[in-house]
Protein backbone atom coordinates (compact mmCIF):
# COMPACT_ATOMS: atom_id res chain seq x y z
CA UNK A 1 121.50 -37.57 -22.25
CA UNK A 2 119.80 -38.23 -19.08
CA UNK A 3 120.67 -36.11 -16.12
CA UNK A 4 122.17 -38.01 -13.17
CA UNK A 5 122.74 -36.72 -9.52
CA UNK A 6 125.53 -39.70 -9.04
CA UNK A 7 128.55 -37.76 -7.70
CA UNK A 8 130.56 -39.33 -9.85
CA UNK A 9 128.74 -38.54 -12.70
CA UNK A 10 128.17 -34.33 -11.66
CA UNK A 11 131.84 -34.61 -10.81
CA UNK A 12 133.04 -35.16 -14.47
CA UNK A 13 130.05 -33.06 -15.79
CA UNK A 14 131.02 -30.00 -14.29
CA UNK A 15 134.79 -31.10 -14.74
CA UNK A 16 134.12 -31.46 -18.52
CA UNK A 17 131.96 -27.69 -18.53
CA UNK A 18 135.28 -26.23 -17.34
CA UNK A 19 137.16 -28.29 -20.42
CA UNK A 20 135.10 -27.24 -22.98
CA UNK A 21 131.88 -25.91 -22.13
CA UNK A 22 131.25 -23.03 -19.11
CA UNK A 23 131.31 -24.18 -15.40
CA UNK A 24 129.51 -22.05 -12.58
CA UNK A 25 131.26 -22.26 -9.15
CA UNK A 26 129.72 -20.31 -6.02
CA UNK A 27 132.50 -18.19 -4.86
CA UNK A 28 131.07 -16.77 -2.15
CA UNK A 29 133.34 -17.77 0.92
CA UNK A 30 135.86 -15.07 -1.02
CA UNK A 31 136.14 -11.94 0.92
CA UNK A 32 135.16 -9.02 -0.61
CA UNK A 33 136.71 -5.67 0.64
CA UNK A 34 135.46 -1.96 -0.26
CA UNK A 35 138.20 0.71 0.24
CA UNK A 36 137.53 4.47 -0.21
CA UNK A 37 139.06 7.40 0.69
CA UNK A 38 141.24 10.06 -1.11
CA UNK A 39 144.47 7.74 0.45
CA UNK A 40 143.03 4.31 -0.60
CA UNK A 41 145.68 4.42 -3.66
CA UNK A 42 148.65 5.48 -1.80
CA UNK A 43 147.46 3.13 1.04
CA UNK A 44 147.49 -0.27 -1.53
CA UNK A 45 150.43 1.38 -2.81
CA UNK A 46 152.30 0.81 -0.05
CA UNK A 47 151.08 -2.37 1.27
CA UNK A 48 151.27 -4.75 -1.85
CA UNK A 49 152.91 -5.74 -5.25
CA UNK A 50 151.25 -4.74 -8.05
CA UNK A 51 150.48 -0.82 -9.49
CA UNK A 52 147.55 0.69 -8.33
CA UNK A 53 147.47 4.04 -10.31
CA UNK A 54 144.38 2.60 -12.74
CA UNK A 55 141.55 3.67 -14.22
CA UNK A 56 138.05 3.25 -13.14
CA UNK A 57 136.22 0.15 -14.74
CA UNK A 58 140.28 -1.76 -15.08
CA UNK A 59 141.42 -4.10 -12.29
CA UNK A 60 144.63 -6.28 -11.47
CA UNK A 61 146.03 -8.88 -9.23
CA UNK A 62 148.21 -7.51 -6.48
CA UNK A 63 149.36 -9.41 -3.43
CA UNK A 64 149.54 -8.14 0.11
CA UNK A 65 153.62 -9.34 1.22
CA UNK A 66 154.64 -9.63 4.67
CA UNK A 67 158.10 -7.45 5.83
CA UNK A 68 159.97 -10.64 4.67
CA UNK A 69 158.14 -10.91 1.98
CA UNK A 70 156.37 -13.64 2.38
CA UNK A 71 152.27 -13.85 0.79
CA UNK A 72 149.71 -12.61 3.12
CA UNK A 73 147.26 -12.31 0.43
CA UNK A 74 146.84 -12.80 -2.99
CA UNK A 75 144.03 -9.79 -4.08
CA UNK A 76 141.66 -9.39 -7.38
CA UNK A 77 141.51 -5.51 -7.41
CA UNK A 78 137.86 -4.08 -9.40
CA UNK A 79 138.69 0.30 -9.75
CA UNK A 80 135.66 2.11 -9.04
CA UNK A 81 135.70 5.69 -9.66
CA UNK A 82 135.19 6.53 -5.74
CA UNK A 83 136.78 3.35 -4.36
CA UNK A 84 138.38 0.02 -4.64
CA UNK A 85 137.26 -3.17 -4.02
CA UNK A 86 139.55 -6.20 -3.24
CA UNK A 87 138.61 -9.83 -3.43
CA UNK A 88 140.28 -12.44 -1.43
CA UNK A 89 140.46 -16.14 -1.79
CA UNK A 90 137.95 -18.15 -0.13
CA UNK A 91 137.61 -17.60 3.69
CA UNK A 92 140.27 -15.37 3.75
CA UNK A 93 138.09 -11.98 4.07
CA UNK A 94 137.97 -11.60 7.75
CA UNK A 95 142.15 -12.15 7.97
CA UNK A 96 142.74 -9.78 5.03
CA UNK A 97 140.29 -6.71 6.76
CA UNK A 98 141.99 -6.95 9.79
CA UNK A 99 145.60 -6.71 8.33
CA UNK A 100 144.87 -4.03 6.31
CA UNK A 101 142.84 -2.12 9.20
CA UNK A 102 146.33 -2.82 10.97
CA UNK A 103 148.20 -0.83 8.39
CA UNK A 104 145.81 2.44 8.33
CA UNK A 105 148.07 5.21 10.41
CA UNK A 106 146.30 8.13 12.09
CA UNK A 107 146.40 10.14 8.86
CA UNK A 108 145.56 7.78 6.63
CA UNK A 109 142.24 9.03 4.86
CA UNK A 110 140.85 5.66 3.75
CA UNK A 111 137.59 3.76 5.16
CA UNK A 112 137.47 -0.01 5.18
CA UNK A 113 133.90 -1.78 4.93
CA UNK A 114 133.38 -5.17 4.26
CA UNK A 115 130.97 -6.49 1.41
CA UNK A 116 131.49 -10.29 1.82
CA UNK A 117 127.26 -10.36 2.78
CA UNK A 118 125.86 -7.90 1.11
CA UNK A 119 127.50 -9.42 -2.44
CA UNK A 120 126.77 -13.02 -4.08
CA UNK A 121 129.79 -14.33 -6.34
CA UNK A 122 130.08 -16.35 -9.19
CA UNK A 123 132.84 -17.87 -11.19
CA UNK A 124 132.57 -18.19 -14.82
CA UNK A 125 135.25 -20.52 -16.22
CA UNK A 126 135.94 -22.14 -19.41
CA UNK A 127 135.82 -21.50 -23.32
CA UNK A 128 132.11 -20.93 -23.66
CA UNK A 129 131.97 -18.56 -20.34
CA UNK A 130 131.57 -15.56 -22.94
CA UNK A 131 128.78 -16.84 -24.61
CA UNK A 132 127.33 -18.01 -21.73
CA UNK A 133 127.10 -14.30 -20.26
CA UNK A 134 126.01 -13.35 -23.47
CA UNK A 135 123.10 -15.94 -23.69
CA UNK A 136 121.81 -14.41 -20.86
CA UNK A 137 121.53 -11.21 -21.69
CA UNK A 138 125.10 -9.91 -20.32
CA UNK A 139 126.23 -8.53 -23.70
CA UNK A 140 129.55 -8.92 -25.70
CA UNK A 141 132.54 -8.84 -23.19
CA UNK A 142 135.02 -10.25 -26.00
CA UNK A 143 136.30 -6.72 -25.59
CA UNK A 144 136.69 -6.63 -22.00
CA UNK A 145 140.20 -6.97 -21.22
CA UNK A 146 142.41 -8.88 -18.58
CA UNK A 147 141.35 -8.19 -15.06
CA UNK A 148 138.76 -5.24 -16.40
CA UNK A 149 135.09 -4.92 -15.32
CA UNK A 150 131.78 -3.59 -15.96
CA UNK A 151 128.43 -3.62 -14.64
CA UNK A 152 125.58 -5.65 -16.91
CA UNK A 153 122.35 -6.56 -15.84
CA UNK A 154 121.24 -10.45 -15.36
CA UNK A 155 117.92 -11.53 -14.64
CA UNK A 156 116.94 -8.07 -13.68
CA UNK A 157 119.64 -7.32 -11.12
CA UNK A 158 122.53 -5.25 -11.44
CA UNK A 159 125.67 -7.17 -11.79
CA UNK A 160 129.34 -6.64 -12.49
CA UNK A 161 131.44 -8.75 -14.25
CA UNK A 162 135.34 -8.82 -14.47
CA UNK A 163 137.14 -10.69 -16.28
CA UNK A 164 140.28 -12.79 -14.63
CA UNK A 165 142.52 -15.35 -15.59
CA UNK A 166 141.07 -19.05 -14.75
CA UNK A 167 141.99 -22.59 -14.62
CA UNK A 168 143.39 -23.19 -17.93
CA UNK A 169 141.29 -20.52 -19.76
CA UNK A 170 139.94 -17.12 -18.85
CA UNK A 171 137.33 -16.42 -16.19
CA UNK A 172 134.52 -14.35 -15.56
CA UNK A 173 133.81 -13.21 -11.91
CA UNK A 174 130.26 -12.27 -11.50
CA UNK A 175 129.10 -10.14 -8.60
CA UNK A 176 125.43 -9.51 -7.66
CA UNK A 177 123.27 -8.31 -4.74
CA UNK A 178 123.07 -11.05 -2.19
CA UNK A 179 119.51 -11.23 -2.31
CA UNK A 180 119.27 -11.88 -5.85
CA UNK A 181 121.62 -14.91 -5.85
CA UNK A 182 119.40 -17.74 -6.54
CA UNK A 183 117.85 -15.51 -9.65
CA UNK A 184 121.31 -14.59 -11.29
CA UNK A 185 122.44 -18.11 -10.55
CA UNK A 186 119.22 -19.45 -12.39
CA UNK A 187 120.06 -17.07 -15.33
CA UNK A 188 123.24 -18.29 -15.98
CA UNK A 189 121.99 -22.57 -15.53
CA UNK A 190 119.73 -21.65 -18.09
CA UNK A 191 122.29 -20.03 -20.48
CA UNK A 192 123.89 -23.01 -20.31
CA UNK A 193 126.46 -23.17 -17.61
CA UNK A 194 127.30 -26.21 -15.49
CA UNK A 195 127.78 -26.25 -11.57
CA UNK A 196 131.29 -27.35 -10.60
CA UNK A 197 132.38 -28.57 -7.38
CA UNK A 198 135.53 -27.99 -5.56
CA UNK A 199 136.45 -31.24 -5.90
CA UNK A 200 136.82 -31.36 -9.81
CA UNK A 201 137.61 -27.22 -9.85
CA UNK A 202 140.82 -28.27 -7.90
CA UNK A 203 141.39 -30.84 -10.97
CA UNK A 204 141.01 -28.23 -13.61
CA UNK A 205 143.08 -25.97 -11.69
CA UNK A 206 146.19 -28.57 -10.49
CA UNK A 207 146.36 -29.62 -14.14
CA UNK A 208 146.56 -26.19 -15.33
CA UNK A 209 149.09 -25.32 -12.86
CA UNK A 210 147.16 -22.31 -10.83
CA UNK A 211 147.86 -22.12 -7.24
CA UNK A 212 144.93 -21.14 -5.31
CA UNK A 213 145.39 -18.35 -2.66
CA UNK A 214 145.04 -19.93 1.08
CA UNK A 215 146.25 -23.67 -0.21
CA UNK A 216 149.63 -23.45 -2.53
CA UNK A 217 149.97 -19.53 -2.15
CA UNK A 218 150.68 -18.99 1.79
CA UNK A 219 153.13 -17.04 4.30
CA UNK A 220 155.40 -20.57 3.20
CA UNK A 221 156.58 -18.61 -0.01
CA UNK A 222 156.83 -15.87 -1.83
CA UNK A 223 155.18 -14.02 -4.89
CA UNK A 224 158.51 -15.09 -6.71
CA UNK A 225 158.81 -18.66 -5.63
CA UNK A 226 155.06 -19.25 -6.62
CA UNK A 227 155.67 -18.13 -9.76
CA UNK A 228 153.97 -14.97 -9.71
CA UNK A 229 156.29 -12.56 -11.18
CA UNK A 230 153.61 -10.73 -13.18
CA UNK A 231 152.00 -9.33 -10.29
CA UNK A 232 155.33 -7.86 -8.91
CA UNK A 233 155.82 -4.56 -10.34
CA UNK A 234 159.33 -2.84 -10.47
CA UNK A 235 158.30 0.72 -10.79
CA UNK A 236 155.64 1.49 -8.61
CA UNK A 237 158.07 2.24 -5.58
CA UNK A 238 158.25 0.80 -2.29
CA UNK A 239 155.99 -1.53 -0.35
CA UNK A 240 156.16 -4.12 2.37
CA UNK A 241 158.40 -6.75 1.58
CA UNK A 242 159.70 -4.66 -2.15
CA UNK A 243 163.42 -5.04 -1.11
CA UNK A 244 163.57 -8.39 -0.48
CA UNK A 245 161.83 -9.23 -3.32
CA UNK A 246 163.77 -7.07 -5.86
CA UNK A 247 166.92 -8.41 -4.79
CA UNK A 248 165.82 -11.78 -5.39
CA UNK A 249 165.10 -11.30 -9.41
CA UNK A 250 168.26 -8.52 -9.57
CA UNK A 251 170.64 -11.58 -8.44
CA UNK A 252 168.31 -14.68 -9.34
CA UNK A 253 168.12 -15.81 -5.96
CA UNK A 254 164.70 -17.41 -5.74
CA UNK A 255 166.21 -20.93 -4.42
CA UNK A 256 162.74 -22.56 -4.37
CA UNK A 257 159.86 -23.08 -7.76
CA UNK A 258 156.42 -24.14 -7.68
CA UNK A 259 156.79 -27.19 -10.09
CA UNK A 260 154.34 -29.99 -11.26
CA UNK A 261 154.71 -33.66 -9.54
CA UNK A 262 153.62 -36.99 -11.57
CA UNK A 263 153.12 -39.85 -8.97
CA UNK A 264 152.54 -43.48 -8.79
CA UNK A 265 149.88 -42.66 -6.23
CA UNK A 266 148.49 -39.69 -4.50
CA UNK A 267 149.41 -37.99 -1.17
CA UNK A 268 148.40 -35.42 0.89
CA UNK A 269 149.06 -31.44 0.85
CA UNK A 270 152.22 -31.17 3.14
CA UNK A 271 153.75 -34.67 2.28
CA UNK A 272 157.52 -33.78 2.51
CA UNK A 273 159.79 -34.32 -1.18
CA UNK A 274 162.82 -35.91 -0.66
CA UNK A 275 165.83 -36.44 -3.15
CA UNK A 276 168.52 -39.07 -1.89
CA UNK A 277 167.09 -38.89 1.91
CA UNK A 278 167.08 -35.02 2.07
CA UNK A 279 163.53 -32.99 1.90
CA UNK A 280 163.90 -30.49 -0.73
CA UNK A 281 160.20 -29.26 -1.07
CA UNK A 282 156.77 -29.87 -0.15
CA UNK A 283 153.07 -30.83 -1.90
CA UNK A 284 150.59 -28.04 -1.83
CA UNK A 285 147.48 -29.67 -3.62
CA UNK A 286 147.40 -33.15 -5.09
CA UNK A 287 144.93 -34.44 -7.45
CA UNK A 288 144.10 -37.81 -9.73
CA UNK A 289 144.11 -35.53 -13.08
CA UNK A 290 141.26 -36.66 -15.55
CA UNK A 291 143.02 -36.00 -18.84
CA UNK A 292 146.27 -37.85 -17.56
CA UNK A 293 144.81 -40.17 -15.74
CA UNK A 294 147.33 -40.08 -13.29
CA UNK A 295 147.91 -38.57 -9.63
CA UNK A 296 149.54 -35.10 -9.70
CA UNK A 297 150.01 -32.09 -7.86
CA UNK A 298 151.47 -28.34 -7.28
CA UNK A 299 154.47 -28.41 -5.36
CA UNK A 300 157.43 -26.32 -4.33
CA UNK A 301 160.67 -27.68 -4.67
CA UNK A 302 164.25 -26.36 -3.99
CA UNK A 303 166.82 -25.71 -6.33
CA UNK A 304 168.25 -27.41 -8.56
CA UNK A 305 165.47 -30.13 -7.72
CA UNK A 306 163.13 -28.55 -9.46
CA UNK A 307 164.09 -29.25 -12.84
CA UNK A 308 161.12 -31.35 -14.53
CA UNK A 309 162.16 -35.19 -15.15
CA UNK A 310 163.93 -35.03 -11.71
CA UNK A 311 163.26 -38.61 -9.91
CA UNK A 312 161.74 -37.53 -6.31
CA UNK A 313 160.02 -39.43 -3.47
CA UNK A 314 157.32 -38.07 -1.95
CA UNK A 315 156.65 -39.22 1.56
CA UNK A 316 152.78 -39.06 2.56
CA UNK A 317 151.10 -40.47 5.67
CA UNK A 318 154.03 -43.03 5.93
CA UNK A 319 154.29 -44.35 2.53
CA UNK A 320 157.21 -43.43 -0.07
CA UNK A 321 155.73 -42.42 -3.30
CA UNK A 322 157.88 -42.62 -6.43
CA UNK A 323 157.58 -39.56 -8.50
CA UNK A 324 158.91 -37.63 -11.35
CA UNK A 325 159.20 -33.07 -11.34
CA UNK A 326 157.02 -31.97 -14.45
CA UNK A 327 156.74 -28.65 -15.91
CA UNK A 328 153.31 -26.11 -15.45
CA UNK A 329 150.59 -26.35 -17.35
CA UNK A 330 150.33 -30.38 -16.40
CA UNK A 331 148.07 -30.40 -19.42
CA UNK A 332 147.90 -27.78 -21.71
CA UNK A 333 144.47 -25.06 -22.18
């Protein structure tokens, strides 16, 4: 098929790489955080959801909660044997350095240093990502495991690749040397990936039902409300925001759910939800979906509103929008 530089045209190409093929997007607006020290453990410990007590070359999602437990950040954690670094969502790295620098107390032994330009990064997404890593010259990662990591070489530069969940299917985050950007990003065009844009990542991602930190996942809700139990863990001891949050899932009190909306046409992040005159939630991303052909989008939506097949109007930039609550995944990986 002839190549095209239509928008339209690289739009649905790089829409239908992260379907069924392997889409490239440049993540490098994320933040990316090195923390050493012999108290960087006890220090993430403290601050943020998830267990930190890992092994080196393992990883995890953790989110940084504020005292009413509300997200600050949402974090992808890499465990290096003498340090830890933490990846933020795009443009949030300068925000997230200087709330954890906030948090380090005279005795704290930890050291904060940020690595946002001195690292390129690369998202991997979709069912041929693996074989696209492979193809050029990455190796066999089908054994590296949820949120794990190791380093691999690509186009001659060191690398490190970690695998983390993506939109719809698994993802590979792929971290080189700034200087060496263009190169790695070469290696992996020529292995067969497809450049996405944000524009048709945000489709792959609404219709897969992934908030993305800094748009859906903000100091507006909680870990629980945005449906990120997974990532809270109930034995690691106490951290900013922990009490809150475990009385919430001991007495099911999360009132409000990030749900899926099906319109009849499409609004704007922050369009108010109303059921019989009363706002009951808000829109966090809105997209026209591809596969349904349809405008949708990720919303969060009070109790017991949320239920899917609930009849809701969504009021955006003064026009009521008649629309239906849908259950997460919108469309299925």
């Amino acid at each position: 098929m002839q190549a095209t530089n239509a928008p339209e045209d690289l739009f649905l190409a790089g829409y239908r790489a992260g379907k069924s093929g392997a889409a490239l997007r440049d993540e490098s607006s994320a933040g990316r955080i090195w923390l050493a020290g012999d108290d960087r453990i006890a220090f993430m410990q403290r601050l943020s959801t998830n267990e930190m007590r890992l092994p080196p070359g393992t990883g995890t999602v953790t989110i940084l909660t504020s005292p009413t437990a509300r997200i600050v950040a949402m974090l992808t954690v890499q465990v290096h044997r003498d340090g830890l670094l933490l990846i933020t969502g795009a443009d949030q790295g300068p925000t997230v350095f200087m709330t954890l620098r906030s948090q380090i107390f005279f005795s704290d032994k930890v050291e904060l240093a940020g690595r946002g330009a001195a690292l390129a990064q690369f998202g991997v997404y979709g069912p041929e990502a693996d074989a696209t890593l492979a193809k050029a010259d990455a190796g066999d990662l089908s054994d590296l495991a949820m949120f794990s990591w190791r380093e691999v070489t690509l186009s001659g530069h060191p690398c490190t690749v970690q695998r983390i969940e993506g939109a719809g299917s698994d993802g590979l985050t792929v971290l080189a040397p700034a200087p060496a950007a263009s190169s790695v990003r070469s290696a992996l065009m020529n292995a067969g990936a497809v450049a996405i844009g944000e524009d048709a990542f945000a489709v792959l991602r609404v219709e897969a039902g992934v908030p993305a930190a800094g748009i859906d996942l903000t100091e507006q809700v909680n870990p629980l409300e945005a449906g990120l139990r997974r990532f809270c863990n109930d034995f690691k001891g106490c951290y900013t925001g922990q009490e809150i949050i475990a009385r919430q899932i001991t007495y099911d009190k999360v009132a409000t759910h990030l749900v899926g909306i099906r319109m009849t046409a499409l609004a704007v992040p922050g369009a108010q939800i109303l059921v019989d005159g009363r706002q009951v939630g808000w829109v966090s991303s809105a997209v026209q979906s591809v596969a349904l052909d349809q405008p949708i989008a990720l919303a969060f939506v009070r109790r017991p509103n949320h239920e899917p097949g609930t009849e809701v109007i969504v009021q955006s930039a003064g026009a009521a929008i008649m629309a239906e609550v849908s259950s997460l995944p919108f469309v299925a990986a």
